[in-house]
N, C-alpha and C. Protein backbone atom coordinates (compact mmCIF):
# COMPACT_ATOMS: atom_id res chain seq x y z
N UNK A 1 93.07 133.07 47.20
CA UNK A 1 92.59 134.43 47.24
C UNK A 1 93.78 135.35 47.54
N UNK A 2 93.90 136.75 46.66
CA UNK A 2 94.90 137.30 46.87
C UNK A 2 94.31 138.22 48.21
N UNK A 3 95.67 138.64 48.93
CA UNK A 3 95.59 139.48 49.86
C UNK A 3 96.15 140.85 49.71
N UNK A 4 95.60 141.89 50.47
CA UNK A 4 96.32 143.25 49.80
C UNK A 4 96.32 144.00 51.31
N UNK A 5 97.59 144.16 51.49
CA UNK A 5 97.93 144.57 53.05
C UNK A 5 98.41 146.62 52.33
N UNK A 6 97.38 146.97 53.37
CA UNK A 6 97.37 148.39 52.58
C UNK A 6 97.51 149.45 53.80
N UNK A 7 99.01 150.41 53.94
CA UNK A 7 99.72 150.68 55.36
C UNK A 7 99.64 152.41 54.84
N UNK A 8 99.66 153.01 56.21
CA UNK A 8 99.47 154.77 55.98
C UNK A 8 100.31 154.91 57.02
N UNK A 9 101.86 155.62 56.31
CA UNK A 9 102.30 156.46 57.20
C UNK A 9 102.56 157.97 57.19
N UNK A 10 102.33 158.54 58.20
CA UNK A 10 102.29 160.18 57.85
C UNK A 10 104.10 160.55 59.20
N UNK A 11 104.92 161.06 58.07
CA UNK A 11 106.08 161.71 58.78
C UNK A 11 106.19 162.47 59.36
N UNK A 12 107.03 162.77 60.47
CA UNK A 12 107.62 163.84 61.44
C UNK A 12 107.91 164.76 60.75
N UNK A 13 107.29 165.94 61.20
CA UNK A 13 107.65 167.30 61.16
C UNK A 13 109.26 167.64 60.47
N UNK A 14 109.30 167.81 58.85
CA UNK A 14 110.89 167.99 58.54
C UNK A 14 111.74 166.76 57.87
N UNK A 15 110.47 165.63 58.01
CA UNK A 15 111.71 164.10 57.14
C UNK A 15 110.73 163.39 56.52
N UNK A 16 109.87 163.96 55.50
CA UNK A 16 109.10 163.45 54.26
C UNK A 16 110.00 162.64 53.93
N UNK A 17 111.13 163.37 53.29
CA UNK A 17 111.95 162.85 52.15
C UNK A 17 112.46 161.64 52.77
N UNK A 18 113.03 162.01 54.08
CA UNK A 18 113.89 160.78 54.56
C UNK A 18 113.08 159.39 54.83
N UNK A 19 111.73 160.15 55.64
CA UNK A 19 110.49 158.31 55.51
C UNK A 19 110.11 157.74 54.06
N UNK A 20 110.19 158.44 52.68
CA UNK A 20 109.80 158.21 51.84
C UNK A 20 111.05 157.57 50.90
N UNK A 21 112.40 158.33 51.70
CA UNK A 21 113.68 156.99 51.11
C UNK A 21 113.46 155.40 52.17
N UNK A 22 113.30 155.91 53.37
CA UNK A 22 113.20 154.23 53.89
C UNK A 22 112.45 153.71 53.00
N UNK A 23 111.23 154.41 53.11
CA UNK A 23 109.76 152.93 52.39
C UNK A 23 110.31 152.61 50.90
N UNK A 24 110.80 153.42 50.20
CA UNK A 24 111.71 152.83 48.69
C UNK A 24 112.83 152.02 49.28
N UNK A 25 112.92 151.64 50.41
CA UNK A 25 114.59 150.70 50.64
C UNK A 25 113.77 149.62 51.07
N UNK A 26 112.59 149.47 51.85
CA UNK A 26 111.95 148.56 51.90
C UNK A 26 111.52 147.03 50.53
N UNK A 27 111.24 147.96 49.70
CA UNK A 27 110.95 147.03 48.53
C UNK A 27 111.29 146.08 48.54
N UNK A 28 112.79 146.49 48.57
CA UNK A 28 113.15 144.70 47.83
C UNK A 28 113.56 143.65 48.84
N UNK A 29 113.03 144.21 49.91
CA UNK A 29 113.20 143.03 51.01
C UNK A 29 111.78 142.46 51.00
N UNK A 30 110.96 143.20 51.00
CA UNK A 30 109.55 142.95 50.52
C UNK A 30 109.13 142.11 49.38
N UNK A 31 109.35 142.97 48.42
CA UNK A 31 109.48 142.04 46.87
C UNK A 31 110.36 140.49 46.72
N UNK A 32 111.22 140.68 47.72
CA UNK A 32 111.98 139.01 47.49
C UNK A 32 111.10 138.10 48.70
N UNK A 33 110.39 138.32 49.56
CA UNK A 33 110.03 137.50 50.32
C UNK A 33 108.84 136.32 49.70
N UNK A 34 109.05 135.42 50.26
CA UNK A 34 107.86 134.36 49.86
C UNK A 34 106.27 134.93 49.92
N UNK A 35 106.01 134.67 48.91
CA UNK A 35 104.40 134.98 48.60
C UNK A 35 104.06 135.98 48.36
N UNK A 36 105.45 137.38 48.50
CA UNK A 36 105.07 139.00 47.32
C UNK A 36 104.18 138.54 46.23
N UNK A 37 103.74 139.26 45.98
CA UNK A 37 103.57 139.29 44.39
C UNK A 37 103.89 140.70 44.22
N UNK A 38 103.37 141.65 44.64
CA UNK A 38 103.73 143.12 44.27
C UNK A 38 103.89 143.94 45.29
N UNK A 39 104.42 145.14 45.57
CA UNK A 39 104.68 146.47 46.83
C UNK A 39 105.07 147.61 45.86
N UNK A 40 104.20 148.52 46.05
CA UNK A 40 103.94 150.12 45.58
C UNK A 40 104.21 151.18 46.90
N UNK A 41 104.70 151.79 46.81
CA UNK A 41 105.20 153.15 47.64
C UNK A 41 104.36 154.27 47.18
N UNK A 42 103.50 154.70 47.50
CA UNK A 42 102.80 156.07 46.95
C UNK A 42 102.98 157.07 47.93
N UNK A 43 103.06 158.77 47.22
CA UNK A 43 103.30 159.48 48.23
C UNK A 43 101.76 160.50 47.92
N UNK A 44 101.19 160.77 48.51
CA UNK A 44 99.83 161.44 48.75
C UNK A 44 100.13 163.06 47.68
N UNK A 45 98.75 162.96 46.86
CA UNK A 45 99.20 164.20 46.02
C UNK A 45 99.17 165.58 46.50
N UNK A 46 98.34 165.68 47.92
CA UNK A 46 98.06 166.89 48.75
C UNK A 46 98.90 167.00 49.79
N UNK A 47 99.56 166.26 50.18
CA UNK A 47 100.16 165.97 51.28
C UNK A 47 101.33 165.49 51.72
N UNK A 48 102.58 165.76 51.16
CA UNK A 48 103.94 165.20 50.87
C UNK A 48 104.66 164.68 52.28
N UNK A 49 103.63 164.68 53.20
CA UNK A 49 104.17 163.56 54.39
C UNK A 49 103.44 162.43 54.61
N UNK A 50 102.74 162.38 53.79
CA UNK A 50 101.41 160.86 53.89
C UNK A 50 102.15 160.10 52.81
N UNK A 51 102.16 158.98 53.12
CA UNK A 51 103.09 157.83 51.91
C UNK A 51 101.37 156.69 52.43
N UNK A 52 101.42 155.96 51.46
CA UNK A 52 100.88 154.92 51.47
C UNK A 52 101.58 154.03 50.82
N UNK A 53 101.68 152.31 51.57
CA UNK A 53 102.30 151.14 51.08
C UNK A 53 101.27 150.18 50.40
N UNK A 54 101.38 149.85 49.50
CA UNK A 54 100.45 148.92 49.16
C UNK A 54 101.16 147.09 48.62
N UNK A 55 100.65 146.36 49.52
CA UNK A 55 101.88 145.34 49.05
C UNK A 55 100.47 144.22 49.20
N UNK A 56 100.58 143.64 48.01
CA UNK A 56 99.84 142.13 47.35
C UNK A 56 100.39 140.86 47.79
N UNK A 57 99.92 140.11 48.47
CA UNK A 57 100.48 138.85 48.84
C UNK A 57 99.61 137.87 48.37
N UNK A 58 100.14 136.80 48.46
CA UNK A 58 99.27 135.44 48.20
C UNK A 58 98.20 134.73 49.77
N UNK A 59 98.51 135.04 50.92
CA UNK A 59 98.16 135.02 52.11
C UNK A 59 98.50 136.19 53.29
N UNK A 60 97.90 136.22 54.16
CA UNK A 60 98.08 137.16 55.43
C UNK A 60 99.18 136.61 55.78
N UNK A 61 99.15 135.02 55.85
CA UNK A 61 100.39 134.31 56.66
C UNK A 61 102.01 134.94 56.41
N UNK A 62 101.38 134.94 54.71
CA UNK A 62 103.18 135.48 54.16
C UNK A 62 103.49 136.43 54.63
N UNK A 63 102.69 137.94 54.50
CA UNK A 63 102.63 139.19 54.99
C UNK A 63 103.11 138.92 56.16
N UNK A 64 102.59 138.07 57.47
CA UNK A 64 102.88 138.25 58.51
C UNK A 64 104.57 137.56 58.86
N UNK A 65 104.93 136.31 58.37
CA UNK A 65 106.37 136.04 57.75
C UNK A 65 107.26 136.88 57.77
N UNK A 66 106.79 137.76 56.79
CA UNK A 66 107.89 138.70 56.25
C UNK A 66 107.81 139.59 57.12
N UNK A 67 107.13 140.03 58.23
CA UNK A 67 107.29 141.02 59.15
C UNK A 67 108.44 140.32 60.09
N UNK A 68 107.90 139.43 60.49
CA UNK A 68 109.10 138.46 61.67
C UNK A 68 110.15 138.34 61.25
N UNK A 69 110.74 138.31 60.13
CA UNK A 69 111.91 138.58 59.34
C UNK A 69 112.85 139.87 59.47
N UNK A 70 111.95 141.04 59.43
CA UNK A 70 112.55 142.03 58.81
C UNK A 70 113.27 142.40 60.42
N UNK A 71 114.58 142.83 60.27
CA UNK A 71 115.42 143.16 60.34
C UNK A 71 115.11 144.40 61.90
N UNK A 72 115.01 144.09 62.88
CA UNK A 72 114.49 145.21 64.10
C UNK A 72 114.83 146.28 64.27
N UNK A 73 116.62 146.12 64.09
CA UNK A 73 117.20 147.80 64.20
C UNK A 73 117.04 148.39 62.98
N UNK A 74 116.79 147.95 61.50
CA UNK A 74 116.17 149.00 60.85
C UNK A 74 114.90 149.66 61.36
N UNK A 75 113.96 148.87 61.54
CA UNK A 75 113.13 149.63 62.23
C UNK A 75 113.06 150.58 63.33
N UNK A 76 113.94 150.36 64.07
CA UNK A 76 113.75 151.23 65.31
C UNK A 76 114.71 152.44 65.09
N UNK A 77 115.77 152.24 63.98
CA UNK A 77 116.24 153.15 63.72
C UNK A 77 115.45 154.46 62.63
N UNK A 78 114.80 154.24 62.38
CA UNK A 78 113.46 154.62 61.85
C UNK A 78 112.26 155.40 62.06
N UNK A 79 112.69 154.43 63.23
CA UNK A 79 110.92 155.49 64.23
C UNK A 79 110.79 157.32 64.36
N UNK A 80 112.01 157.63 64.42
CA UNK A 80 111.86 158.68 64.64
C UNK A 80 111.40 159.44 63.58
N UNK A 81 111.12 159.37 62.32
CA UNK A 81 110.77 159.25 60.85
C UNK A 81 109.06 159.62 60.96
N UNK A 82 108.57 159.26 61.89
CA UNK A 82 106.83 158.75 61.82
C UNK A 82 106.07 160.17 62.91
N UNK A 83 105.74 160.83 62.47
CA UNK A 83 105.12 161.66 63.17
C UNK A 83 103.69 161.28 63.65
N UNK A 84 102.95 160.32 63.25
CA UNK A 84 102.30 159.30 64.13
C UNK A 84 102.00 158.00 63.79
N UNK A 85 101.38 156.78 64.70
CA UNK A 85 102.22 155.54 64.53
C UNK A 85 101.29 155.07 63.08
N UNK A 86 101.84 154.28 62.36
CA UNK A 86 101.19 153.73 61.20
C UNK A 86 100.55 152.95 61.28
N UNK A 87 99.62 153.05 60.08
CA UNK A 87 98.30 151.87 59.94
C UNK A 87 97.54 151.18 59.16
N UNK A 88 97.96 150.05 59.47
CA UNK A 88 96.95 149.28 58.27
C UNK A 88 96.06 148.30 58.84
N UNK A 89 95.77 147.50 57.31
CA UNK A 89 94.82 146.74 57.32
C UNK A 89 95.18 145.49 56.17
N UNK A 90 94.05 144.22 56.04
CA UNK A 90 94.21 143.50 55.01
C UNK A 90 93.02 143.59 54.63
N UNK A 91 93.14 143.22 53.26
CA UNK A 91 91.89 143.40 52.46
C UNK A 91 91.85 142.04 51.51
N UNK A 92 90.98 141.59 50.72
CA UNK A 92 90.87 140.54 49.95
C UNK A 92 90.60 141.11 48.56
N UNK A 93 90.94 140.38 47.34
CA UNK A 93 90.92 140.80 45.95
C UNK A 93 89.80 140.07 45.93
């Protein structure tokens, strides 16, 4: 069963652009990990600080993998990017 891990972040006051270059730098650390199948970056048509991630996996397990992986000080170098904290969920196809 495919899995579809589906994330909402809304940016700080002044760095759309800059949270919406991280989540495009994200990809391909995303896209190369075991059990991607796909990751979409959308940016909200009303709302040019709402991005939504949408990334397809083969399991939660992988999804969760590839989090323990990724890289901490990108992230935290980051945070300041998020005008409040992000959120998702998993869903089933």
């Amino acid at each position: 069963m495919t899995t579809v891990r589906i994330n909402e972040f809304k940016a700080a006051e002044g760095a759309a652009l800059e949270l919406h270059q991280f989540l495009l730098s994200l990809v391909p650390y995303i896209t190369g990990c075991d059990g991607c199948i796909s990751c979409d970056v959308l940016k909200h048509s009303a709302d040019e600080s709402v991005f939504v991630v949408i990334e397809k996996w083969q399991s939660i397990e992988d999804h969760q993998k590839s989090i323990a992986g990724f890289p901490k000080d990108e992230m935290q170098a980051a945070m300041g990017l998020f005008g409040a904290p992000p959120k998702g969920d998993y869903y089933h196809v």
